[in-house]
N, C-alpha and C. Protein backbone atom coordinates (compact mmCIF):
# COMPACT_ATOMS: atom_id res chain seq x y z
N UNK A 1 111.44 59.35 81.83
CA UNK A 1 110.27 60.07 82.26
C UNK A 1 110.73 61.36 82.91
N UNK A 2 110.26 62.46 82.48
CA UNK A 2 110.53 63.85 83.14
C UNK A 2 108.99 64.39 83.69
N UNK A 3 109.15 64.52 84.97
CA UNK A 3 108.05 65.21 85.33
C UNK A 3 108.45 66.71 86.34
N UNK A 4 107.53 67.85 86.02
CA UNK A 4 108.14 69.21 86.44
C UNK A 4 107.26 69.30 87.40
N UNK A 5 107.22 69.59 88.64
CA UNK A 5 106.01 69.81 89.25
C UNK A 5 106.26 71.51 89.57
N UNK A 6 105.51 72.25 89.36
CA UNK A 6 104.98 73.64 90.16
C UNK A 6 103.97 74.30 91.28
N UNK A 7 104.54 75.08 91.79
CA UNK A 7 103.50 75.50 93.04
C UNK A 7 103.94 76.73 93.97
N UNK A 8 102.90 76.75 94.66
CA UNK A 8 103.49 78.23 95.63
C UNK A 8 103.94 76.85 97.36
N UNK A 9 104.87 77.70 97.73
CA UNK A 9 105.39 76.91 99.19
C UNK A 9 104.33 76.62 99.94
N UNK A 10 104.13 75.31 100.57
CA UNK A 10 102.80 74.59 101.15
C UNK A 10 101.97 74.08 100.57
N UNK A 11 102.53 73.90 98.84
CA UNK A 11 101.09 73.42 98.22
C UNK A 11 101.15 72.01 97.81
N UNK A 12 102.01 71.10 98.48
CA UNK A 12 102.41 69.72 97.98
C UNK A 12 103.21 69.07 97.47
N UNK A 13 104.24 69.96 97.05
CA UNK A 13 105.27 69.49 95.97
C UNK A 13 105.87 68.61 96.29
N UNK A 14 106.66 69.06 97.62
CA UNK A 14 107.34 67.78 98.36
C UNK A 14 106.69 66.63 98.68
N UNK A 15 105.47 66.91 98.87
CA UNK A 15 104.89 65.29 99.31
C UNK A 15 104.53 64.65 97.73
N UNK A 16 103.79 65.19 97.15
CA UNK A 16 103.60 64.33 95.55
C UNK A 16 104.99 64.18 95.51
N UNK A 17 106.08 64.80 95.15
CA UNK A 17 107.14 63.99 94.61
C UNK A 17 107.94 62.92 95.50
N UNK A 18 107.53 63.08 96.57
CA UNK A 18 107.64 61.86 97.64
C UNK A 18 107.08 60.74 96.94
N UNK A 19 105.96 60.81 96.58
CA UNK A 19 104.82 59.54 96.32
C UNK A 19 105.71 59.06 94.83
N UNK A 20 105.68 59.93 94.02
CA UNK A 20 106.29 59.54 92.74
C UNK A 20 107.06 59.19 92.70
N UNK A 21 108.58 59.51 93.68
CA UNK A 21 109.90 58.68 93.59
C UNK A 21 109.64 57.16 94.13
N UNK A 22 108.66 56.69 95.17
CA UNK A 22 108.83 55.65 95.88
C UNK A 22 108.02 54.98 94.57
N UNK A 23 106.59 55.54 93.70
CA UNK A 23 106.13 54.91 93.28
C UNK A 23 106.74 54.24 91.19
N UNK A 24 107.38 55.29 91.27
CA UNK A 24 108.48 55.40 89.94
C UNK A 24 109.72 55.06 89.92
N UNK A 25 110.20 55.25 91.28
CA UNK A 25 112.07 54.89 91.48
C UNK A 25 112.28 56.16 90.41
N UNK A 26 112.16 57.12 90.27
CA UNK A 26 113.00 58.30 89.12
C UNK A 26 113.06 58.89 90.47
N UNK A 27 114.77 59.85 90.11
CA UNK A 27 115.39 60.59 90.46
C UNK A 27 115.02 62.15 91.25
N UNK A 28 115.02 62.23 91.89
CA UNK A 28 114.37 63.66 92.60
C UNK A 28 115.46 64.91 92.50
N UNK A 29 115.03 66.10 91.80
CA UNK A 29 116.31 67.05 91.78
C UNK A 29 115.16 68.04 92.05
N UNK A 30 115.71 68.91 93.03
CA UNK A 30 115.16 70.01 93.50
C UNK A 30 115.90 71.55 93.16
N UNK A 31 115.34 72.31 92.23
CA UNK A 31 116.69 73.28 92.22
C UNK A 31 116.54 74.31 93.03
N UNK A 32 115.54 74.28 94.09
CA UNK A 32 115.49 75.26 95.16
C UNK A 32 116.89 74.75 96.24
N UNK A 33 116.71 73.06 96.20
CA UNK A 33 117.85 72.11 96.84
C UNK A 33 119.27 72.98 96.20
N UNK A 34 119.18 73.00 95.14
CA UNK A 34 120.71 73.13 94.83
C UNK A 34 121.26 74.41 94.37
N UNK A 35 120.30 75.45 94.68
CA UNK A 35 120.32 76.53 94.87
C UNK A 35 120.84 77.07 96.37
N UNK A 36 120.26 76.30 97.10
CA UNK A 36 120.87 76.83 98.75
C UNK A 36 122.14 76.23 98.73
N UNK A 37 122.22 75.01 98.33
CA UNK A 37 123.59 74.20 98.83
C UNK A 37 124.58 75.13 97.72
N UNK A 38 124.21 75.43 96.74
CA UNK A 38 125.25 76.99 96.29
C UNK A 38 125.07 77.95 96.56
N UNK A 39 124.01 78.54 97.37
CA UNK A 39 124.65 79.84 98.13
C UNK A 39 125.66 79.59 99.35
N UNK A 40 125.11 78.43 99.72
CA UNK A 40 125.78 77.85 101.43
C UNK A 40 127.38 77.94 101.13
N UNK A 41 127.75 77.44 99.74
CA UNK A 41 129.16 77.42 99.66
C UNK A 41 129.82 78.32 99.38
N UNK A 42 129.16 79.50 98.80
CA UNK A 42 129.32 81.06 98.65
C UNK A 42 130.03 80.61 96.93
N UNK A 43 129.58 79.63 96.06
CA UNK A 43 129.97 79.46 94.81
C UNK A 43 129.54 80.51 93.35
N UNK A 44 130.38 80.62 92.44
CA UNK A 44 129.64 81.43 91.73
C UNK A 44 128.45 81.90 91.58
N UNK A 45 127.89 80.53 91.23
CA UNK A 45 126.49 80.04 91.12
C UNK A 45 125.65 80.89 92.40
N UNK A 46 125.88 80.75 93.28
CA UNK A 46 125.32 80.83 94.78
C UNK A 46 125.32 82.54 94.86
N UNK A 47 126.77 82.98 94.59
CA UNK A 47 126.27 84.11 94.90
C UNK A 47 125.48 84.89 94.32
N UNK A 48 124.95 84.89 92.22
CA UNK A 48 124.56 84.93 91.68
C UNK A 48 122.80 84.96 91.99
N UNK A 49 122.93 83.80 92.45
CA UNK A 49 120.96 83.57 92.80
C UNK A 49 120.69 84.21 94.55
N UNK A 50 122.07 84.61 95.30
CA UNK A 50 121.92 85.36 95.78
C UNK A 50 121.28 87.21 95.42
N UNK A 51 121.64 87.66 94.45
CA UNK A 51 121.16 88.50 93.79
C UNK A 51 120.03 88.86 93.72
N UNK A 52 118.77 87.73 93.54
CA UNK A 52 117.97 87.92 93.29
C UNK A 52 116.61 87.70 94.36
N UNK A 53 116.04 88.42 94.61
CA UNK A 53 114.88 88.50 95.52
C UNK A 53 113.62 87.64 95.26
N UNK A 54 113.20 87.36 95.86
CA UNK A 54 111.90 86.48 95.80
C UNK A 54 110.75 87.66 96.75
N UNK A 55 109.83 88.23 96.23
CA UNK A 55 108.55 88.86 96.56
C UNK A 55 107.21 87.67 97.00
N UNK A 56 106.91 88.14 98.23
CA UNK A 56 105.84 87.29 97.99
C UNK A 56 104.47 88.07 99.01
N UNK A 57 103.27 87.57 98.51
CA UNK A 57 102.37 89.15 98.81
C UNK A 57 101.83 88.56 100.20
């Protein structure tokens, strides 16, 4: 089962996919999660999506 969830920050994501892991047991991958934990390490990857700006109005 793959499920994608989308949204703007504050709109639920974390809590629905709260509900869905306890209620599914599937796997939770966040790539905002594994986006910081590669900038944090200053890794290719990290510095890369460092690069890029996020606008928000």
């Amino acid at each position: 089962m793959n499920i994608i969830i989308f949204g703007p920050p504050l709109a639920g994501k974390g809590t629905q996919s709260k509900k869905i892991i306890n209620d599914f047991g599937v796997i939770h991958l966040s790539t905002g999660d594994v986006l910081r934990q590669e900038k944090a390490q200053k890794s290719e990857l990290g510095i890369k999506a460092s690069e890029y700006k996020i606008w928000r109005l």
